[in-house]
N, C-alpha and C. Protein backbone atom coordinates (compact mmCIF):
# COMPACT_ATOMS: atom_id res chain seq x y z
N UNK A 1 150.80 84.20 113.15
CA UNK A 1 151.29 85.51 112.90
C UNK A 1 152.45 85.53 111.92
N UNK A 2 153.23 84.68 111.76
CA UNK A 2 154.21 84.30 110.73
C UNK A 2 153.90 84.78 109.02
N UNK A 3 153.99 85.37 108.80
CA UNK A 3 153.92 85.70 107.25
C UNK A 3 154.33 85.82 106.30
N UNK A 4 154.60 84.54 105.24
CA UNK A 4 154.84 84.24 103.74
C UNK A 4 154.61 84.97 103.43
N UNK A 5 155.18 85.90 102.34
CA UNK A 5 154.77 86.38 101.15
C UNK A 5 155.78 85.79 99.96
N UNK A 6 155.16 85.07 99.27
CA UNK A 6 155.90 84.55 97.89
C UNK A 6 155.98 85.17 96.70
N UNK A 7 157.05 85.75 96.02
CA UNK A 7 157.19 86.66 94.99
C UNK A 7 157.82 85.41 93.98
N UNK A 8 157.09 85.30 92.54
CA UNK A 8 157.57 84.67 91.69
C UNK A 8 157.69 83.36 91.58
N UNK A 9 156.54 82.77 92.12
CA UNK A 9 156.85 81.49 92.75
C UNK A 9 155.07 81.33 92.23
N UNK A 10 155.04 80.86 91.64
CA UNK A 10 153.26 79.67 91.11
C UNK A 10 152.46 79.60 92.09
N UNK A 11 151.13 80.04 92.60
CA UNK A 11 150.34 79.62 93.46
C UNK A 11 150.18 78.21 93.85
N UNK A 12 150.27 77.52 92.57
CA UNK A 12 149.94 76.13 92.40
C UNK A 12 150.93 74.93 92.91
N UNK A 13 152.09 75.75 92.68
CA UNK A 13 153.40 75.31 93.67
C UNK A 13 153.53 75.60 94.86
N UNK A 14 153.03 76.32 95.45
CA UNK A 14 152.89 76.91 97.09
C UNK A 14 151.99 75.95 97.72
N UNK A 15 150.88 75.92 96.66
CA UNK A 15 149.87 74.71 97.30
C UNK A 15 150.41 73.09 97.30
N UNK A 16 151.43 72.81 96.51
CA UNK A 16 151.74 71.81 97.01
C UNK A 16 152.80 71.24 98.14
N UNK A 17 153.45 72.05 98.51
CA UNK A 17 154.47 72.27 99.63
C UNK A 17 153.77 73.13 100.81
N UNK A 18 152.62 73.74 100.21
CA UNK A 18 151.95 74.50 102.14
C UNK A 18 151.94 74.03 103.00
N UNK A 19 151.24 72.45 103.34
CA UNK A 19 151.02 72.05 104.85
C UNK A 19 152.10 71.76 104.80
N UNK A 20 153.28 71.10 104.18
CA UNK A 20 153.99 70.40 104.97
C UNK A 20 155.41 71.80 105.22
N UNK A 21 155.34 72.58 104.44
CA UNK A 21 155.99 74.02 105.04
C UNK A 21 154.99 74.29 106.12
N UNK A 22 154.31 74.37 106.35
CA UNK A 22 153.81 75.38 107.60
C UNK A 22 154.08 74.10 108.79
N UNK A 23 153.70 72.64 108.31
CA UNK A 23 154.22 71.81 109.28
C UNK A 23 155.68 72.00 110.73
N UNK A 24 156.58 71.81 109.66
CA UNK A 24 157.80 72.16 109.73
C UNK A 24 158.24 73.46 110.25
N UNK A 25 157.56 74.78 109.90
CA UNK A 25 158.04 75.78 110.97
C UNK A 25 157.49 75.63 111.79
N UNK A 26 156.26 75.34 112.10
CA UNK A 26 155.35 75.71 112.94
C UNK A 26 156.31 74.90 114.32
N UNK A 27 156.86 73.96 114.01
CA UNK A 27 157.60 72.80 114.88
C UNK A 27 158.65 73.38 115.18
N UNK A 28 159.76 73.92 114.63
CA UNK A 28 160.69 74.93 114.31
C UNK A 28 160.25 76.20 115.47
N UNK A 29 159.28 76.77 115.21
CA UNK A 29 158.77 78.12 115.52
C UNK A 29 158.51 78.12 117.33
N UNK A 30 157.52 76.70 117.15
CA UNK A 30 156.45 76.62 118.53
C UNK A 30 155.40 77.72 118.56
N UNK A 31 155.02 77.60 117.17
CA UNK A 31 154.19 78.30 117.00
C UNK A 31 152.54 77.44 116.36
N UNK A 32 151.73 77.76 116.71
CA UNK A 32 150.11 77.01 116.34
C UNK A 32 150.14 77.30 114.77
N UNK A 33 149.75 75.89 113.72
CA UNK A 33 149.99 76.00 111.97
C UNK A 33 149.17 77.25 111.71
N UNK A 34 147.82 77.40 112.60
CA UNK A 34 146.76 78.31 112.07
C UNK A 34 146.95 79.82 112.29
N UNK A 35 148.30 80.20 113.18
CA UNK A 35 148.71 81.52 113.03
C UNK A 35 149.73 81.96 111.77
N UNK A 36 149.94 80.77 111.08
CA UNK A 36 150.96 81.58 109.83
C UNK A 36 149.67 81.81 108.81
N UNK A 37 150.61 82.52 107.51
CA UNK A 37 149.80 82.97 106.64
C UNK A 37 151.17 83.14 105.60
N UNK A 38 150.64 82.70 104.58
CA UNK A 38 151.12 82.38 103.43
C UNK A 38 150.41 83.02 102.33
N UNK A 39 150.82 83.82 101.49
CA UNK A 39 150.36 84.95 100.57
C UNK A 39 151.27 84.54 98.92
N UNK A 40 150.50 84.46 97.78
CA UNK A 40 150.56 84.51 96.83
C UNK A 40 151.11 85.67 95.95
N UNK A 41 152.01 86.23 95.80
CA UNK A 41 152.27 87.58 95.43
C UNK A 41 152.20 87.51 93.54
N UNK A 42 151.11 88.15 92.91
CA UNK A 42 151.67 88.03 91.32
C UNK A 42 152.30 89.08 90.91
N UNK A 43 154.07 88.44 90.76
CA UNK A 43 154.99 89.44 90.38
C UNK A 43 155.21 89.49 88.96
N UNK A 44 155.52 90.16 88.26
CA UNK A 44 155.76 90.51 86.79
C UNK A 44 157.06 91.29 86.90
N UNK A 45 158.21 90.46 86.33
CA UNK A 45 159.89 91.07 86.00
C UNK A 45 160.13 91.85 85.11
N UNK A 46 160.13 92.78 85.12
CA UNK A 46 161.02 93.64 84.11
C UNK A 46 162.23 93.76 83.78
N UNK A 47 163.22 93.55 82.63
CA UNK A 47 164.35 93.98 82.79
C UNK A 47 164.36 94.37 81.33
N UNK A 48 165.28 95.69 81.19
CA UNK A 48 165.75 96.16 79.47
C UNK A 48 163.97 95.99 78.97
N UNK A 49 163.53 96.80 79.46
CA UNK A 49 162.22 97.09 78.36
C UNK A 49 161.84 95.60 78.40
N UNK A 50 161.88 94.70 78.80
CA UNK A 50 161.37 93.58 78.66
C UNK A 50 160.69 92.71 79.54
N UNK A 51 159.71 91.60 79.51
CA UNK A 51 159.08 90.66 80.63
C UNK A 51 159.85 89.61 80.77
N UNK A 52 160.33 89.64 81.92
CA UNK A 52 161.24 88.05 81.82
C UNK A 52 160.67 86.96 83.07
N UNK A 53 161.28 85.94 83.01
CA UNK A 53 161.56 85.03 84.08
C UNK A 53 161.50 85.22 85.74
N UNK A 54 161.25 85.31 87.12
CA UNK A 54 161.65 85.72 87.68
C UNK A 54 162.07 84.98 88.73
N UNK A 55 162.97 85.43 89.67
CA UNK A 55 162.97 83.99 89.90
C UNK A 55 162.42 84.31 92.02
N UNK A 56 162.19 83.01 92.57
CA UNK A 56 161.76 83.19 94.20
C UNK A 56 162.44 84.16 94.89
N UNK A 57 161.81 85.03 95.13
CA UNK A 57 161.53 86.02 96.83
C UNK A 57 160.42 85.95 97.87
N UNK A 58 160.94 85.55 98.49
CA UNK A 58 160.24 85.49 99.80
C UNK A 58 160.57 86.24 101.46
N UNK A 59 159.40 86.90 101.56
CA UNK A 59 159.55 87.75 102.24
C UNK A 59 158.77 87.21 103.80
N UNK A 60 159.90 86.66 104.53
CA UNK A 60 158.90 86.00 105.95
C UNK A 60 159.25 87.38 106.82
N UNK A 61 157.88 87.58 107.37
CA UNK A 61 157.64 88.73 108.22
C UNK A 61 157.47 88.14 109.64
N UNK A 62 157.89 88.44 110.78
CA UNK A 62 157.58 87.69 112.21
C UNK A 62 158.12 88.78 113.28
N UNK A 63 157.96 87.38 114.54
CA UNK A 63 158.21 88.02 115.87
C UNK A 63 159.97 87.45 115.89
N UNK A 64 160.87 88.40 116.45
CA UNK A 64 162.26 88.18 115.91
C UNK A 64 162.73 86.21 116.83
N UNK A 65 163.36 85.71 116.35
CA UNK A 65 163.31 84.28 117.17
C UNK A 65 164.77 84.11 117.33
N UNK A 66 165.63 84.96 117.12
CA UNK A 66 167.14 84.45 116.81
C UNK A 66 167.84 84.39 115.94
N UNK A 67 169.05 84.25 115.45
CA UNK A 67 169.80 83.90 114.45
C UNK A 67 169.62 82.34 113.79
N UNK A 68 169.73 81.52 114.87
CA UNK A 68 169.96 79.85 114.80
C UNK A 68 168.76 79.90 114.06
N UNK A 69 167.24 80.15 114.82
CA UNK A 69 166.34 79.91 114.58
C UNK A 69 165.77 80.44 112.96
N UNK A 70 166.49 81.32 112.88
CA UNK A 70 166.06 82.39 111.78
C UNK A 70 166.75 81.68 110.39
N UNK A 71 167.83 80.82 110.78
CA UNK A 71 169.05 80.30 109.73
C UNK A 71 168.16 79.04 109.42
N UNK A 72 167.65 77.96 110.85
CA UNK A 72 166.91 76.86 109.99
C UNK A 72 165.83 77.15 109.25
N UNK A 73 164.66 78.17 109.35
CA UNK A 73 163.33 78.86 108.72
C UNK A 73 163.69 78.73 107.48
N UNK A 74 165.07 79.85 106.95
CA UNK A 74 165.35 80.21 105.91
C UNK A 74 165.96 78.73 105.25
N UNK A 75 166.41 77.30 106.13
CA UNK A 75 166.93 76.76 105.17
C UNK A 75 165.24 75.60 104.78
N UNK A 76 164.13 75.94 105.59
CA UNK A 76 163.75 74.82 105.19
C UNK A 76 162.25 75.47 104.09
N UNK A 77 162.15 77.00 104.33
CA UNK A 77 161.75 77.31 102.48
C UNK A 77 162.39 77.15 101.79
N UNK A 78 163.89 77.26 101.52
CA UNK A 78 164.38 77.28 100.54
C UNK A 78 164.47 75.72 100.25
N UNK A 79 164.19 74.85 100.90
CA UNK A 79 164.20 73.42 100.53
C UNK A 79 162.59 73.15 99.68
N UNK A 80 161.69 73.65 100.49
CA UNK A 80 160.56 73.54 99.72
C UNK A 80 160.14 74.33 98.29
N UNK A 81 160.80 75.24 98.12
CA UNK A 81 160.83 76.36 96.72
C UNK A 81 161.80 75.18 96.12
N UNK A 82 162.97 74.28 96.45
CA UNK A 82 163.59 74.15 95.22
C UNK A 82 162.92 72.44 94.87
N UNK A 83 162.23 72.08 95.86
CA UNK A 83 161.54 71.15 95.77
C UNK A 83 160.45 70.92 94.28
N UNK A 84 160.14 72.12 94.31
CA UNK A 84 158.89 72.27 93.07
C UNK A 84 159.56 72.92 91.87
N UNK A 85 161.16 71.99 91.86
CA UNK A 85 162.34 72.80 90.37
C UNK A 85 163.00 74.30 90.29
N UNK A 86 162.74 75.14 91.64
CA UNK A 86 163.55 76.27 91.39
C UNK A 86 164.88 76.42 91.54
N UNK A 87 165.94 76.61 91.03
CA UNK A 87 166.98 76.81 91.17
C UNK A 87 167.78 77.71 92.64
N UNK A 88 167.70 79.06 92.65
CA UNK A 88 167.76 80.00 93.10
C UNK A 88 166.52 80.62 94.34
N UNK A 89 166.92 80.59 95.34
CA UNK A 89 165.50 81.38 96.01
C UNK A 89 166.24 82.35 97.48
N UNK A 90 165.72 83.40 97.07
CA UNK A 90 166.00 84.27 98.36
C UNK A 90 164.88 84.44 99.27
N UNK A 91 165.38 84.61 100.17
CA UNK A 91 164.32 84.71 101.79
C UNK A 91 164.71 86.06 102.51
N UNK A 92 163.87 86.81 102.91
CA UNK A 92 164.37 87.96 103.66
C UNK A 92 163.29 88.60 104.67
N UNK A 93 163.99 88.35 106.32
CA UNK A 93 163.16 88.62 107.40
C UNK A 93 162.81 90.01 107.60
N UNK A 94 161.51 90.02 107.97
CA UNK A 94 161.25 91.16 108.60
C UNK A 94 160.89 91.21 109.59
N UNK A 95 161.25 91.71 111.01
CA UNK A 95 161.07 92.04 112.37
C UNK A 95 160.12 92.87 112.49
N UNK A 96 158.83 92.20 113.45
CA UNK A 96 158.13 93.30 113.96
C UNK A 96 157.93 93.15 115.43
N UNK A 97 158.00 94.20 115.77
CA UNK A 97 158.49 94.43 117.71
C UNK A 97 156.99 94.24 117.78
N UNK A 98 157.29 93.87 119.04
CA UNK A 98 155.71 93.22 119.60
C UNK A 98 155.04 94.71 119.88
N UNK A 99 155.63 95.57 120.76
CA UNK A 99 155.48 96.87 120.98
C UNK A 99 154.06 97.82 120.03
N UNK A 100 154.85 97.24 118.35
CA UNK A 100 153.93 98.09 117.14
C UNK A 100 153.31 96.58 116.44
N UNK A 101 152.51 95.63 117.19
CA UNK A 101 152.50 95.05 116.25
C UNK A 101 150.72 94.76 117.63
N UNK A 102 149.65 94.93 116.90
CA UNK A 102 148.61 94.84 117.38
C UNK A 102 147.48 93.78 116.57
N UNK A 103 146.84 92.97 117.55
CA UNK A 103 145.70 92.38 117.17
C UNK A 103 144.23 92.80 118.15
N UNK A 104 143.56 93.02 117.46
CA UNK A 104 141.88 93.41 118.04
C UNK A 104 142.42 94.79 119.09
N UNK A 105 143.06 95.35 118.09
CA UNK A 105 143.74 96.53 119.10
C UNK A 105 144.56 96.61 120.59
N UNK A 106 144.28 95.61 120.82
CA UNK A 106 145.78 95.27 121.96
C UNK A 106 146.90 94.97 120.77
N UNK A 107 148.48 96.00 122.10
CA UNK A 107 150.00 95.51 121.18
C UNK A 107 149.97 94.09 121.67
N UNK A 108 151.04 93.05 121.52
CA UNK A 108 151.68 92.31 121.95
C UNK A 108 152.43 92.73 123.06
């Protein structure tokens, strides 16, 4: 249920850091590798009328796990994004309450 979304970041680079990122949270998480999902986003930067550079956003979507927990997640994408030469990479959680968050139409 865990969900990558990678903004600005190479498909081809995601694929080489995937298993062993999904490894690592999944261990982190206590969560099964085959419930995350990892998404390719093709972003295009604009700035001043122009196409530029852009650089990693990543948007992990989940079930809320803590602060502690939430602080190692965020440090060990950002180890794997700078792994494949990025400089700079932001991460930003999104909480979804079990309440509104349904599979095969049962909530959580």
């Amino acid at each position: 249920m865990p969900q990558l979304r990678f903004h600005g970041v190479k498909k081809e680079q995601i694929k080489k850091f995937s298993k062993d990122l999904v490894d690592e949270l999944a261990t982190l998480i206590g969560c099964p590798r085959d419930h995350f999902v990892l998404e390719a986003i093709g972003s295009n930067y604009i700035f001043d009328g122009e196409e530029i550079e852009g650089y990693p956003f990543i948007e992990f979507a989940w079930f809320d796990r803590g602060l502690e927990v939430q602080d190692s997640a965020a440090q060990i994408v950002t180890k794997h994004i700078k792994s494949v030469g990025y400089h700079e990479v932001e991460v930003a959680f999104m909480v979804y309450e079990t309440r509104k968050y349904y599979e095969n139409g049962q909530h959580y």
